[in-house]
N, C-alpha and C. Protein backbone atom coordinates (compact mmCIF):
# COMPACT_ATOMS: atom_id res chain seq x y z
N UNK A 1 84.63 103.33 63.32
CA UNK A 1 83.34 102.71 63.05
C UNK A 1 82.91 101.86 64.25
N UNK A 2 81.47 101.76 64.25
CA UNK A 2 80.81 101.03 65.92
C UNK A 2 80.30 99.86 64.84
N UNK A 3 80.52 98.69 65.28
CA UNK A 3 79.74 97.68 65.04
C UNK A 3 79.03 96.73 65.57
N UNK A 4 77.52 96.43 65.27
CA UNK A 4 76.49 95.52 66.04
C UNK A 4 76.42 94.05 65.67
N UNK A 5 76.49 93.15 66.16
CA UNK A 5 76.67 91.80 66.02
C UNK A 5 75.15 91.23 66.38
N UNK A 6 74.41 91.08 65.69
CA UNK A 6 72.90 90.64 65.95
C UNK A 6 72.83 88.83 65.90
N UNK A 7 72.52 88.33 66.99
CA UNK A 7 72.97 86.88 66.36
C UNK A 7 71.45 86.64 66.66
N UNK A 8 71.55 85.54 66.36
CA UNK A 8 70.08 84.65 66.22
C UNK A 8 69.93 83.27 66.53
N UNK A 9 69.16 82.67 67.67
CA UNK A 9 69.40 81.03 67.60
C UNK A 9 68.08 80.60 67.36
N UNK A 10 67.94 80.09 65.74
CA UNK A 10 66.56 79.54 65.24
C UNK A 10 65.87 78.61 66.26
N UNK A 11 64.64 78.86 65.78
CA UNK A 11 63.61 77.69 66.50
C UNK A 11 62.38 77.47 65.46
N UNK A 12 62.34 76.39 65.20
CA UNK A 12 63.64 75.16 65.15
C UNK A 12 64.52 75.50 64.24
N UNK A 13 65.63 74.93 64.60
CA UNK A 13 66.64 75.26 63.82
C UNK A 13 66.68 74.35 62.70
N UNK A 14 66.09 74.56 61.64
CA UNK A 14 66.66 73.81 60.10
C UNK A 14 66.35 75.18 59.04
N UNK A 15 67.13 73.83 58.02
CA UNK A 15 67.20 74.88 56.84
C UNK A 15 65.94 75.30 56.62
N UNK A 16 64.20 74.89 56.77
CA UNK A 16 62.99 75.57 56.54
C UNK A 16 63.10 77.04 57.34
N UNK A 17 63.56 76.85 58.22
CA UNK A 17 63.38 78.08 59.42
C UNK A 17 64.23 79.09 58.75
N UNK A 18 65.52 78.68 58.72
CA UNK A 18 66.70 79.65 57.91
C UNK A 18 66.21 80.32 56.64
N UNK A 19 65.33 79.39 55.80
CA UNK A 19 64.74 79.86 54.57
C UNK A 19 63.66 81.26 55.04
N UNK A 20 62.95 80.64 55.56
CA UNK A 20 61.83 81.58 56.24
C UNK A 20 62.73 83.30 57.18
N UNK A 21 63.26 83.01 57.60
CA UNK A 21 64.46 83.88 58.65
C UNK A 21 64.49 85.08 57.41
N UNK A 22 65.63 84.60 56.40
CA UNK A 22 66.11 84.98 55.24
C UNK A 22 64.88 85.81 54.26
N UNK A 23 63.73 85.46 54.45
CA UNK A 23 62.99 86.27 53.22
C UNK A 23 62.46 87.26 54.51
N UNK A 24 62.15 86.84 55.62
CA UNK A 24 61.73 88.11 56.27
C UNK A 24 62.83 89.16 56.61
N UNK A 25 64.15 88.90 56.32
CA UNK A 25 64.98 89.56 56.31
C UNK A 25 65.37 90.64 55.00
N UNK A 26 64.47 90.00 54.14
CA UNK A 26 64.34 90.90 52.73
C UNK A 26 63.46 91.57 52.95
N UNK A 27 62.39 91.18 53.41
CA UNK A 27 61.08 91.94 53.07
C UNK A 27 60.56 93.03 53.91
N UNK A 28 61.33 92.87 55.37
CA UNK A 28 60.79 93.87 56.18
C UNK A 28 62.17 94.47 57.18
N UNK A 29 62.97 93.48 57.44
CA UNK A 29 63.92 94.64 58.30
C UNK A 29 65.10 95.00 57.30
N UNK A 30 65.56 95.09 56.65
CA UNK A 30 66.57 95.42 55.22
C UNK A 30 65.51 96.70 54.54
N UNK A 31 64.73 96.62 53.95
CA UNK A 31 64.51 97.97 53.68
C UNK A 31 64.24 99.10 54.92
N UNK A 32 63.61 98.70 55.73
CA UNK A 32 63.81 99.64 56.95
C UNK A 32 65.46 100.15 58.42
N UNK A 33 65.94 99.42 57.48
CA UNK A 33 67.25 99.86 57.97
C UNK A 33 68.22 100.93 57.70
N UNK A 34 67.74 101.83 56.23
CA UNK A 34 68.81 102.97 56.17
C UNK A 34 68.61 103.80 57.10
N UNK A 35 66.90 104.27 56.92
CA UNK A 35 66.75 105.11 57.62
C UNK A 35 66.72 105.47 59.28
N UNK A 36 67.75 104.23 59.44
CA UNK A 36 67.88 104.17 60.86
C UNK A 36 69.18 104.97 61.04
N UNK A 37 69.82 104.83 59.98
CA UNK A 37 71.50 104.93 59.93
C UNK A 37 71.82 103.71 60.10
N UNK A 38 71.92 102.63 60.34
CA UNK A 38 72.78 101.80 59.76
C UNK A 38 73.07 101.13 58.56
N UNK A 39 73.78 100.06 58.71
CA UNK A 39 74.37 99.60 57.22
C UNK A 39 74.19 97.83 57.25
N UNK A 40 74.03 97.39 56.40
CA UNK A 40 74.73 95.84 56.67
C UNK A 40 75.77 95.79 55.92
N UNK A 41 76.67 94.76 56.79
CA UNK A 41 78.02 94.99 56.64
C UNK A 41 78.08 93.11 55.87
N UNK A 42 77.11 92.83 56.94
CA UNK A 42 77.22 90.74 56.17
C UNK A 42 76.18 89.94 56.78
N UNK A 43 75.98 89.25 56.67
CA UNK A 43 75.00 88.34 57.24
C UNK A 43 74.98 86.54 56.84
N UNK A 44 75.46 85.66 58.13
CA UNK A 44 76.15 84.60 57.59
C UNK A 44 75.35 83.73 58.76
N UNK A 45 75.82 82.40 58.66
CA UNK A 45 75.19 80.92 59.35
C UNK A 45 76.31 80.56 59.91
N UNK A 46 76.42 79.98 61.06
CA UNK A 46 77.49 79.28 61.16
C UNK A 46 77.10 78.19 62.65
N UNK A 47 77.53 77.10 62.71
CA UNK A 47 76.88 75.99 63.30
C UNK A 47 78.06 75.57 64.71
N UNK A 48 78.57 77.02 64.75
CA UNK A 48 79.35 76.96 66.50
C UNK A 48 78.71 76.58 67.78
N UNK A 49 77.61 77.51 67.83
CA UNK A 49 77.49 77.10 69.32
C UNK A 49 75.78 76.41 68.96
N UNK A 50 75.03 76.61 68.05
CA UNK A 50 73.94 75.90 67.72
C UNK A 50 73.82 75.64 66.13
N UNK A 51 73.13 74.50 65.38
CA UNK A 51 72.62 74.54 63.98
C UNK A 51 71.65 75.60 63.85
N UNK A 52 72.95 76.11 62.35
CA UNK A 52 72.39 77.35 61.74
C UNK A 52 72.04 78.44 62.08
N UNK A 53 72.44 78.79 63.38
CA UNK A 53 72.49 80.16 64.12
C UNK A 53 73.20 81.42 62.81
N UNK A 54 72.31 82.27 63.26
CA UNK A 54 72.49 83.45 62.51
C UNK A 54 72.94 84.43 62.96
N UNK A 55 74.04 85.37 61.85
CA UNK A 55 74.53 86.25 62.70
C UNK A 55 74.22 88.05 61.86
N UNK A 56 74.18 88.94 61.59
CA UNK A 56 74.12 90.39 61.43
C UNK A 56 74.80 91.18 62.03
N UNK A 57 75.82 91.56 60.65
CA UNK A 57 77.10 92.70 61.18
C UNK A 57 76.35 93.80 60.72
N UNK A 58 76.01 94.92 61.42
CA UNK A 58 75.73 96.38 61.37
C UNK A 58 76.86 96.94 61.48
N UNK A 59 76.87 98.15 60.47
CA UNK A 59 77.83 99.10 60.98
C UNK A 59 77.08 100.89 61.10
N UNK A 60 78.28 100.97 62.07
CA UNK A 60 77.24 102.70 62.12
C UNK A 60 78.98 103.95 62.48
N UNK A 61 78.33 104.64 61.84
CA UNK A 61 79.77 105.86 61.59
C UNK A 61 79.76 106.15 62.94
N UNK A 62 79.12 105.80 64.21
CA UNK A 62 80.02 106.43 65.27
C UNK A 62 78.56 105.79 66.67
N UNK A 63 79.12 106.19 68.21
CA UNK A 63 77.81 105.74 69.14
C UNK A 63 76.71 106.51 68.63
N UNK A 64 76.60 107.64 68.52
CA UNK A 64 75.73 108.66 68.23
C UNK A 64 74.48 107.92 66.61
N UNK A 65 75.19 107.31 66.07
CA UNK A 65 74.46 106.89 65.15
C UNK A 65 74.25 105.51 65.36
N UNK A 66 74.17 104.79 66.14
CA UNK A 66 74.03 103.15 66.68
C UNK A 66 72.97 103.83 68.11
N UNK A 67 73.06 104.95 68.45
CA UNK A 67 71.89 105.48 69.56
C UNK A 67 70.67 105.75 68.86
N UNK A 68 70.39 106.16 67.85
CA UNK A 68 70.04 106.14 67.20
C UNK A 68 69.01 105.19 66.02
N UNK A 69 69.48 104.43 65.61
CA UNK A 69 69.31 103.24 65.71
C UNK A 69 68.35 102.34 66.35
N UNK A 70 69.33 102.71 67.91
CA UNK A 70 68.59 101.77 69.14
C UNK A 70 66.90 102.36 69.43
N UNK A 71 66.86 103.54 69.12
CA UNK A 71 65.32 104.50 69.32
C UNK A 71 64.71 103.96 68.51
N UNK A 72 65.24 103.69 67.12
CA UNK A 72 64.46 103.06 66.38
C UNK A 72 63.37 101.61 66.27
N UNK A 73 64.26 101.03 66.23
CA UNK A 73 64.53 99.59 66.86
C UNK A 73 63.47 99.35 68.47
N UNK A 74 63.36 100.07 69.39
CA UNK A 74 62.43 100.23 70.01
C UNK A 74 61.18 100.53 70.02
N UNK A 75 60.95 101.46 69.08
CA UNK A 75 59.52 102.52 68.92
C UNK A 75 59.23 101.45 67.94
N UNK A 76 57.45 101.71 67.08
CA UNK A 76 56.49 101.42 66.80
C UNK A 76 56.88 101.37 65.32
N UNK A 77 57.68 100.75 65.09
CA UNK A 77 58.39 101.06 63.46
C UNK A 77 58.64 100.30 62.37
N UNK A 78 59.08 100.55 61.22
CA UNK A 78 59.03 99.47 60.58
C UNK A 78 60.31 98.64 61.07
N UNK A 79 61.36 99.14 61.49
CA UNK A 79 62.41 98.51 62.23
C UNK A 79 62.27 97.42 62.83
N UNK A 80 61.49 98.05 63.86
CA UNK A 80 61.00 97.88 65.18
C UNK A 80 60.43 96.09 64.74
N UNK A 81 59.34 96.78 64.05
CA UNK A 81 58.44 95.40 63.61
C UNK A 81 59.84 94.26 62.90
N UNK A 82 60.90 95.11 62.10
CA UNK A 82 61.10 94.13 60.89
C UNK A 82 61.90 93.02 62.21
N UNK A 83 62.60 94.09 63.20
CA UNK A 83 63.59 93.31 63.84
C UNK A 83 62.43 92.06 64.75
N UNK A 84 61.18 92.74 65.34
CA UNK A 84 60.32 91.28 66.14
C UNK A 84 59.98 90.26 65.03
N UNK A 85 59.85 90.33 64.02
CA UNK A 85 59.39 89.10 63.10
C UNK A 85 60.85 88.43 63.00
N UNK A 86 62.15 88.74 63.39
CA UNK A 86 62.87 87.82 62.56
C UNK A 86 62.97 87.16 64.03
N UNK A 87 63.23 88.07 65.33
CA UNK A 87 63.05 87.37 67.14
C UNK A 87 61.94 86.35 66.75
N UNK A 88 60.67 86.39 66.20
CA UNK A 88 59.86 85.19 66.20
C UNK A 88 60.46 84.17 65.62
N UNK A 89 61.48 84.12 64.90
CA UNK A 89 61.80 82.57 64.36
C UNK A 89 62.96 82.11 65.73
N UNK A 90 62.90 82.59 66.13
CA UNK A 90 64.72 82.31 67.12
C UNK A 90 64.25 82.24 69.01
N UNK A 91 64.66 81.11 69.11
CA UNK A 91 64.54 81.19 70.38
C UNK A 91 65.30 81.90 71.75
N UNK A 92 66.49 82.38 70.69
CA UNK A 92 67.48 83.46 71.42
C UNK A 92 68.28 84.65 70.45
N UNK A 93 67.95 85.87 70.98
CA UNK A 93 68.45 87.11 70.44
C UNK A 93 69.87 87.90 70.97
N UNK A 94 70.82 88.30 70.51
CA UNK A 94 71.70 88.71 71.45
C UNK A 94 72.18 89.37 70.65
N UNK A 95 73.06 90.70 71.29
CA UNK A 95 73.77 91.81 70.70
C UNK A 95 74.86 92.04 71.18
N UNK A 96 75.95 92.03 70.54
CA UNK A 96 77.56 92.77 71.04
C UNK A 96 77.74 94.15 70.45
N UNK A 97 78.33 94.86 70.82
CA UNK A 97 78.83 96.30 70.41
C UNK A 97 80.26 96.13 70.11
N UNK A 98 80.97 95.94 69.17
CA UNK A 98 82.74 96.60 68.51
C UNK A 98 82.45 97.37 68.35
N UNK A 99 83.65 97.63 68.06
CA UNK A 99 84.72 98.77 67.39
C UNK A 99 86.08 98.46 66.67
N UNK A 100 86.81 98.69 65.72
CA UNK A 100 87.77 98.96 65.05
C UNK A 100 88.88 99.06 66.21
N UNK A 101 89.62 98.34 66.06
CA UNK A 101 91.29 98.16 66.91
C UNK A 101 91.44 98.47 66.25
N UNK A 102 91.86 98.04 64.92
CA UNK A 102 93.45 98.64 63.84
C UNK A 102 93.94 97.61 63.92
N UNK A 103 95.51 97.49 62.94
CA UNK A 103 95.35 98.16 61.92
C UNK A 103 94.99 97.91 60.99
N UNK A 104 94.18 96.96 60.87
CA UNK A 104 93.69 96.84 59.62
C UNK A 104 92.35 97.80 58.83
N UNK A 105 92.64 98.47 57.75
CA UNK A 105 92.06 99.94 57.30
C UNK A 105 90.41 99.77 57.37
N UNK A 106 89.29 100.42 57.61
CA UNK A 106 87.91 100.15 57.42
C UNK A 106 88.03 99.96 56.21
N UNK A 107 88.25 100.40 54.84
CA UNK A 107 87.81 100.66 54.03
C UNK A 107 87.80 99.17 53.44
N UNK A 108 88.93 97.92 53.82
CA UNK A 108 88.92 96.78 53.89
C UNK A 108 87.91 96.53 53.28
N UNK A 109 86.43 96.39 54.58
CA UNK A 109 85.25 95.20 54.52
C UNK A 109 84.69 95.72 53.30
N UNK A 110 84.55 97.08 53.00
CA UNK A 110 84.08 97.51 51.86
C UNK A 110 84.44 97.08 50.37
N UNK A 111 85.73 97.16 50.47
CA UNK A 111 86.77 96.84 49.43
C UNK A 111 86.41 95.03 48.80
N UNK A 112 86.46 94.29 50.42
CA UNK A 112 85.92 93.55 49.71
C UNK A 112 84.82 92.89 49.77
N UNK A 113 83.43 93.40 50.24
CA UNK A 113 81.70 93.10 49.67
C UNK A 113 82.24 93.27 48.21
N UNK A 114 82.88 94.57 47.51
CA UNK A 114 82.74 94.59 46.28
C UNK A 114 83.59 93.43 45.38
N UNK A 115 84.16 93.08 46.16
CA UNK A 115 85.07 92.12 45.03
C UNK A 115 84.63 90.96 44.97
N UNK A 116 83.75 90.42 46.22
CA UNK A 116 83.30 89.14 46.66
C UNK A 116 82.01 89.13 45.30
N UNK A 117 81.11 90.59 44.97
CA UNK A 117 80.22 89.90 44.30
C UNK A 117 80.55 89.75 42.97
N UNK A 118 81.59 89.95 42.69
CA UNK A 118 82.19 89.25 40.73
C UNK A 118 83.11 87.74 41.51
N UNK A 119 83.69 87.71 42.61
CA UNK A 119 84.48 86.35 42.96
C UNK A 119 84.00 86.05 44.07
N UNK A 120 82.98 85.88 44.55
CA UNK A 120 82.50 85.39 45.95
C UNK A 120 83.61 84.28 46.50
N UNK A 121 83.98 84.73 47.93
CA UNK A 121 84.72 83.71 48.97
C UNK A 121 83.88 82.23 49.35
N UNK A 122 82.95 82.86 49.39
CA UNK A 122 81.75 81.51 50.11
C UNK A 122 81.67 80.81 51.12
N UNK A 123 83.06 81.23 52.04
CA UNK A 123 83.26 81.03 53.42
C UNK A 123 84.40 82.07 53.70
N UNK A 124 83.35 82.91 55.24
CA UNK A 124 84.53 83.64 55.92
C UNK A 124 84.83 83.09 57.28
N UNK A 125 85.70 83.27 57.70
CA UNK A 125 85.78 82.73 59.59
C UNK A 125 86.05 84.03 60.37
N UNK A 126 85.49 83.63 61.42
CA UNK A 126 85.91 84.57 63.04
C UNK A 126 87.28 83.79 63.81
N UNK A 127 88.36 84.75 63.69
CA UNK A 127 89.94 84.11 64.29
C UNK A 127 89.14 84.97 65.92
N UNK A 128 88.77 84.20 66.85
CA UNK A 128 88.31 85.11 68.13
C UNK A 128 89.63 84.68 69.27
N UNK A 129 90.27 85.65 69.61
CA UNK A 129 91.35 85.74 70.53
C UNK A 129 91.14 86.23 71.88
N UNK A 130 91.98 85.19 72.84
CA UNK A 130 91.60 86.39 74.43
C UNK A 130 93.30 86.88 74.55
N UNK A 131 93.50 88.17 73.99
CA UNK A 131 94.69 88.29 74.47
C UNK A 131 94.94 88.70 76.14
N UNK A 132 96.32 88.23 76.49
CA UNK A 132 96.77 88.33 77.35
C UNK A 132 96.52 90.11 78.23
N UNK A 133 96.30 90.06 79.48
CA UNK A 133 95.75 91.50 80.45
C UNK A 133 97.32 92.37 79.80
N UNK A 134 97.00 93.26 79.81
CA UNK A 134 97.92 94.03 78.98
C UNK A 134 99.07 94.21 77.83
N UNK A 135 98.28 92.91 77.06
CA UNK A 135 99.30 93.26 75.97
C UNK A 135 98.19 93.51 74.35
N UNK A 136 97.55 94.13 74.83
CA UNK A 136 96.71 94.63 73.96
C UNK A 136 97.52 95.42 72.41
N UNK A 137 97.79 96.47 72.81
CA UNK A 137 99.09 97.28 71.81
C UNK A 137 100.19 96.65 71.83
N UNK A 138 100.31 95.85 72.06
CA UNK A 138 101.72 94.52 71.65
C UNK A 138 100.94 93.94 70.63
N UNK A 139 99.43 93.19 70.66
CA UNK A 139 98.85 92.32 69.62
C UNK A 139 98.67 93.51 67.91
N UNK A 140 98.16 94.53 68.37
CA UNK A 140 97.97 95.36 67.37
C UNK A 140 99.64 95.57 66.76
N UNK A 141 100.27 95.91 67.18
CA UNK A 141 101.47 95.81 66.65
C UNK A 141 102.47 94.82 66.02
N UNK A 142 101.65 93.65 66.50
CA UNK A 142 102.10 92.34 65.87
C UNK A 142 101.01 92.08 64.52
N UNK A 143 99.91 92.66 64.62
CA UNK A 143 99.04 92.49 63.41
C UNK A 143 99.53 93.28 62.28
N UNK A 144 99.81 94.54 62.56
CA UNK A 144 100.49 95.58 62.09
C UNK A 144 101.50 95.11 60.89
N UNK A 145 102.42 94.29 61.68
CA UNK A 145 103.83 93.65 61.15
C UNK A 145 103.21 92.86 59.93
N UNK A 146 102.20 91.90 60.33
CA UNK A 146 101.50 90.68 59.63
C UNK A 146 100.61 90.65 58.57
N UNK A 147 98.98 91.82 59.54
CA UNK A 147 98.04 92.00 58.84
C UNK A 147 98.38 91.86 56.94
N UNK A 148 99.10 92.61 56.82
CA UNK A 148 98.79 92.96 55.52
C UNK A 148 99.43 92.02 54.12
N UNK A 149 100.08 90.72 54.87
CA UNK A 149 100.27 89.85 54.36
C UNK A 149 99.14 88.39 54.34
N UNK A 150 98.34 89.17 55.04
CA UNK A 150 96.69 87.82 55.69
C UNK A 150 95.88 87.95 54.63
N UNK A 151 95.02 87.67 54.74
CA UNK A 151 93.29 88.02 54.18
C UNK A 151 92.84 88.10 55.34
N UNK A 152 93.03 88.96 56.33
CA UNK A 152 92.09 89.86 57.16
C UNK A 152 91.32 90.98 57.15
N UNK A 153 90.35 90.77 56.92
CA UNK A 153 89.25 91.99 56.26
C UNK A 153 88.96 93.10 57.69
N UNK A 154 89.05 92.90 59.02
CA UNK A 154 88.87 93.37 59.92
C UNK A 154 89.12 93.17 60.98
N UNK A 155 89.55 93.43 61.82
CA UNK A 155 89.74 93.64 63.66
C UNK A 155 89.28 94.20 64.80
N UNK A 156 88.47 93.90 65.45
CA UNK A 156 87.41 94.24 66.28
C UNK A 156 87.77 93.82 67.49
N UNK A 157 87.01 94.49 68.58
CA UNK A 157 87.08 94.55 70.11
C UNK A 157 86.06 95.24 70.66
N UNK A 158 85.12 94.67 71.55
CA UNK A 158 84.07 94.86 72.03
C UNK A 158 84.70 96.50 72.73
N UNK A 159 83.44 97.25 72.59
CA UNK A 159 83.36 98.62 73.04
C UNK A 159 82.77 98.23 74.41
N UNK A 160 82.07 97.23 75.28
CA UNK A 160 81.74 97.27 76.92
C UNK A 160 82.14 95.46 77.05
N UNK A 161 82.52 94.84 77.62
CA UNK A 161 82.30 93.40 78.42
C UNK A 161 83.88 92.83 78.08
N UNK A 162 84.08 92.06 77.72
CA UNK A 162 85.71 91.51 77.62
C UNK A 162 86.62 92.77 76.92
N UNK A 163 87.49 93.33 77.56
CA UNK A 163 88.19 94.14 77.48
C UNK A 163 89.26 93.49 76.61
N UNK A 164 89.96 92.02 76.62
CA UNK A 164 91.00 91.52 76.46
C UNK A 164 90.45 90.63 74.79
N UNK A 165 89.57 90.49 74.47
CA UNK A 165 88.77 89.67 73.08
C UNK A 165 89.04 90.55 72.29
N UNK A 166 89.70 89.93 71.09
CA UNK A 166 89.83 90.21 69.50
C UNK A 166 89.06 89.33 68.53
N UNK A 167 88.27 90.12 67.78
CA UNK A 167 87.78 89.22 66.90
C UNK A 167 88.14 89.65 65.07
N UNK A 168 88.92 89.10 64.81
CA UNK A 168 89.64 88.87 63.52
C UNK A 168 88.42 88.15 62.53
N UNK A 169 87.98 88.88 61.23
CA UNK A 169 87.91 88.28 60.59
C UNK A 169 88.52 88.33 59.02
N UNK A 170 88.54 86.97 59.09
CA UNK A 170 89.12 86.42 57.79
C UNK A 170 88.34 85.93 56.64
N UNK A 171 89.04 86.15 54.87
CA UNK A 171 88.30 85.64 53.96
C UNK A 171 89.15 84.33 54.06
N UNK A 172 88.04 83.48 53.82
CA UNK A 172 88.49 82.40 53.99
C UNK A 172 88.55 80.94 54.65
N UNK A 173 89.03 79.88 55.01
CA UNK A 173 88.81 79.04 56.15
C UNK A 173 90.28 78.70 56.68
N UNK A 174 91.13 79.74 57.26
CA UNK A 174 92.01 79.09 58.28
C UNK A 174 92.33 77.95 58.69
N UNK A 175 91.25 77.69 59.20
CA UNK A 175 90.88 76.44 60.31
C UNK A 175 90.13 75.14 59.80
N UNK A 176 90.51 75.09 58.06
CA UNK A 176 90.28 74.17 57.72
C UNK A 176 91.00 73.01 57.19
N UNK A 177 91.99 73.51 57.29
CA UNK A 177 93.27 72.56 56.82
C UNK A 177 93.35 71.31 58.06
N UNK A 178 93.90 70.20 57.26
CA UNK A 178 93.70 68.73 57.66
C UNK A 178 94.88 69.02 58.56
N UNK A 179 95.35 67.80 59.53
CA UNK A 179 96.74 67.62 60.32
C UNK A 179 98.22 67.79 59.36
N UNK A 180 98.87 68.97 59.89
CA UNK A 180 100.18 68.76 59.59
C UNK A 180 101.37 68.99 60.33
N UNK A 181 102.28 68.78 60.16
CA UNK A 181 103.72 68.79 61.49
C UNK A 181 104.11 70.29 61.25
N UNK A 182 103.99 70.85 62.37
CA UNK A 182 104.63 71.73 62.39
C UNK A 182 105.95 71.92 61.83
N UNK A 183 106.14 73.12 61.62
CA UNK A 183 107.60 73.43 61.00
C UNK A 183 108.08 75.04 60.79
N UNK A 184 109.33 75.31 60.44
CA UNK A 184 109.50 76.53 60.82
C UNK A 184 108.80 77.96 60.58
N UNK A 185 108.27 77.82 59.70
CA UNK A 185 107.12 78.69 59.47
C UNK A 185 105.47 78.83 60.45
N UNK A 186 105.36 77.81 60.35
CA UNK A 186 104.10 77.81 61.71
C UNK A 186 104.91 78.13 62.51
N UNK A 187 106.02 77.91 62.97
CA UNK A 187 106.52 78.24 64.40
C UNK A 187 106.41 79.75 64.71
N UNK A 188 107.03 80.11 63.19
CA UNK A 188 107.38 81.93 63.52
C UNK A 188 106.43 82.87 63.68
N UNK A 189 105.24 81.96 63.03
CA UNK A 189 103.96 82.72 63.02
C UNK A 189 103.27 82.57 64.98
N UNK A 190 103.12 81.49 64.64
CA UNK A 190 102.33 81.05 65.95
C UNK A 190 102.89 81.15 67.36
N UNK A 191 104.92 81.11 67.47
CA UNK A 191 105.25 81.61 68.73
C UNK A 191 104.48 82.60 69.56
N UNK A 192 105.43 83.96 68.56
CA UNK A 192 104.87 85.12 69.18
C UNK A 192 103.56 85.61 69.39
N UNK A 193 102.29 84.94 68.39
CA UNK A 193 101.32 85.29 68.54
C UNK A 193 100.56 84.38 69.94
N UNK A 194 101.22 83.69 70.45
CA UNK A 194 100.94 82.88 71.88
C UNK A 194 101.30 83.32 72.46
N UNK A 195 102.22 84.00 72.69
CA UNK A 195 102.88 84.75 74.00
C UNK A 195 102.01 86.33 74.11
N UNK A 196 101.42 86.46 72.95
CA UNK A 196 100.14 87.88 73.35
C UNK A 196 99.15 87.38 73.45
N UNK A 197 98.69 86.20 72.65
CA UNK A 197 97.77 85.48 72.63
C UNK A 197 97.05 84.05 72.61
N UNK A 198 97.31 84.21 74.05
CA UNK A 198 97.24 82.55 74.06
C UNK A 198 96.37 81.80 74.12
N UNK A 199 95.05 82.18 74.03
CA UNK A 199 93.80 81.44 73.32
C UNK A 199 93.33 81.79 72.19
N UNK A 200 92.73 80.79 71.35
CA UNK A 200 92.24 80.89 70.10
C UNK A 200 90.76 79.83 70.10
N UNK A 201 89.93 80.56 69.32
CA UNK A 201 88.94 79.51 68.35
C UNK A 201 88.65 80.48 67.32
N UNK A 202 88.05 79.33 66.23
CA UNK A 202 88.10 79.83 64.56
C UNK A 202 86.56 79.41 64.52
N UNK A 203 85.77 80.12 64.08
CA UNK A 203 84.78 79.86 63.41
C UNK A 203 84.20 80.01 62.01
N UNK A 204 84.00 79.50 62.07
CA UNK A 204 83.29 78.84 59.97
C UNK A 204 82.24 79.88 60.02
N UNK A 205 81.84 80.88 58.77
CA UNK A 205 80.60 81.80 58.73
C UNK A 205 80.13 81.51 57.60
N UNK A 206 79.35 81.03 56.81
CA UNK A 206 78.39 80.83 55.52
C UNK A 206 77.58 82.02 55.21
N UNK A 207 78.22 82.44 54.24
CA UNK A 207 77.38 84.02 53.71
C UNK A 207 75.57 83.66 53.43
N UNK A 208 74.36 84.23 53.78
CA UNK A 208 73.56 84.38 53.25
C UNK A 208 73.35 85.32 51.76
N UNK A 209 72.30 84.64 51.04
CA UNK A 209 72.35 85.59 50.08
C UNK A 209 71.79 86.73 50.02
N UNK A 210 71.46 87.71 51.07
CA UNK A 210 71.36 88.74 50.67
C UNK A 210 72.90 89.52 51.83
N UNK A 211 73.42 88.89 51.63
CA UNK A 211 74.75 89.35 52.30
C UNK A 211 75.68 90.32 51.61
N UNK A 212 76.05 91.51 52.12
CA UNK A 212 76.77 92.08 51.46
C UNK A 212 78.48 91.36 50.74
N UNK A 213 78.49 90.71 51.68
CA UNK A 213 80.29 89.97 51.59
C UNK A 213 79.44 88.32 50.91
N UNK A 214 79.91 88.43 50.08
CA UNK A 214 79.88 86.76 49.47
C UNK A 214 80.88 86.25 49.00
């Protein structure tokens, strides 16, 4: 699977703007999005690098259908239009391209949009990693070992620009727990995952409500 990361930095950024963002996000680029081929995968807030910046996970079954897409999204369309009305609230637009590392299964994010809407999470985070210049298939193989004891819904890696970035996401907040002393369990976890990966930041994501994952 190819995935599009649509972020958004409101102007102005408050909750009026976010409100406003959010219904034009119902009303005009969400219904004009199947027929592009894509999907929404989630759509969340999170107050990292600005208040209330917005973000849009697309997914598309392959490049060929994210090319696709992109024609759309260009030409004279309802796309086209839905995507410039939501650029009018935001003073900055930006796009990344993933893809699926492994191993954690696609069928995951799916698995759980559906479970989230009878038990909604109500906070997911981005675990974003720079692993170390060639130990790429060392990290996947250490997720491998792990993943499936996490709440990691997915694992991603840009398809063009940082070759060495993982972006993990998690149900949940990681990175919200207060100060505590390490001990042998953080150790076992967190050694080895420093020696593939030795930077980290966690980011906080706030589901919108027309979000598939809640």
């Amino acid at each position: 699977m190819i995935y599009l990361r649509q972020i958004f930095n409101l102007h102005p950024a408050s909750p009026r703007t976010r409100d406003s963002f959010c219904a034009a996000a119902v009303e005009k680029f969400l219904p004009a999005l199947p027929a592009s081929g894509g999907a929404l995968v989630a759509a969340w807030f999170s107050h990292d690098e600005w208040y209330s910046q917005i973000e849009h996970v697309l997914a598309f079954e392959n490049l060929e259908g994210f090319g696709l897409f992109r024609e759309a999204a260009s030409a004279s369309s309802a796309l086209g239009e839905g995507l410039a009305e939501l650029g009018n609230l935001a003073f900055e637009r930006r796009e990344e391209l993933l893809e699926d590392l492994g191993p954690i299964p696609t069928e995951a994010l799916a698995a759980a949009a559906e479970a989230s809407q009878a038990q909604p999470a109500a906070v997911f985070s981005y675990a974003i990693l720079e692993v170390a210049p060639g130990r790429l298939a060392d990290f996947q193989a250490l997720l491998g070992m792990a993943g499936g004891s996490l709440p990691i819904l997915a694992c991603w890696t840009d398809v063009a620009g940082n070759p060495d970035r993982v972006i993990d996401l998690w149900k949940g907040d990681p990175g919200g727990a207060g100060f505590a002393p390490s001990n042998e369990m953080t150790d076992a976890f967190f050694e080895p995952l420093r020696e593939i990966a030795p930077r980290e930041r966690i980011i906080r994501l706030h589901p919108l409500p027309y979000s598939p994952l809640q």
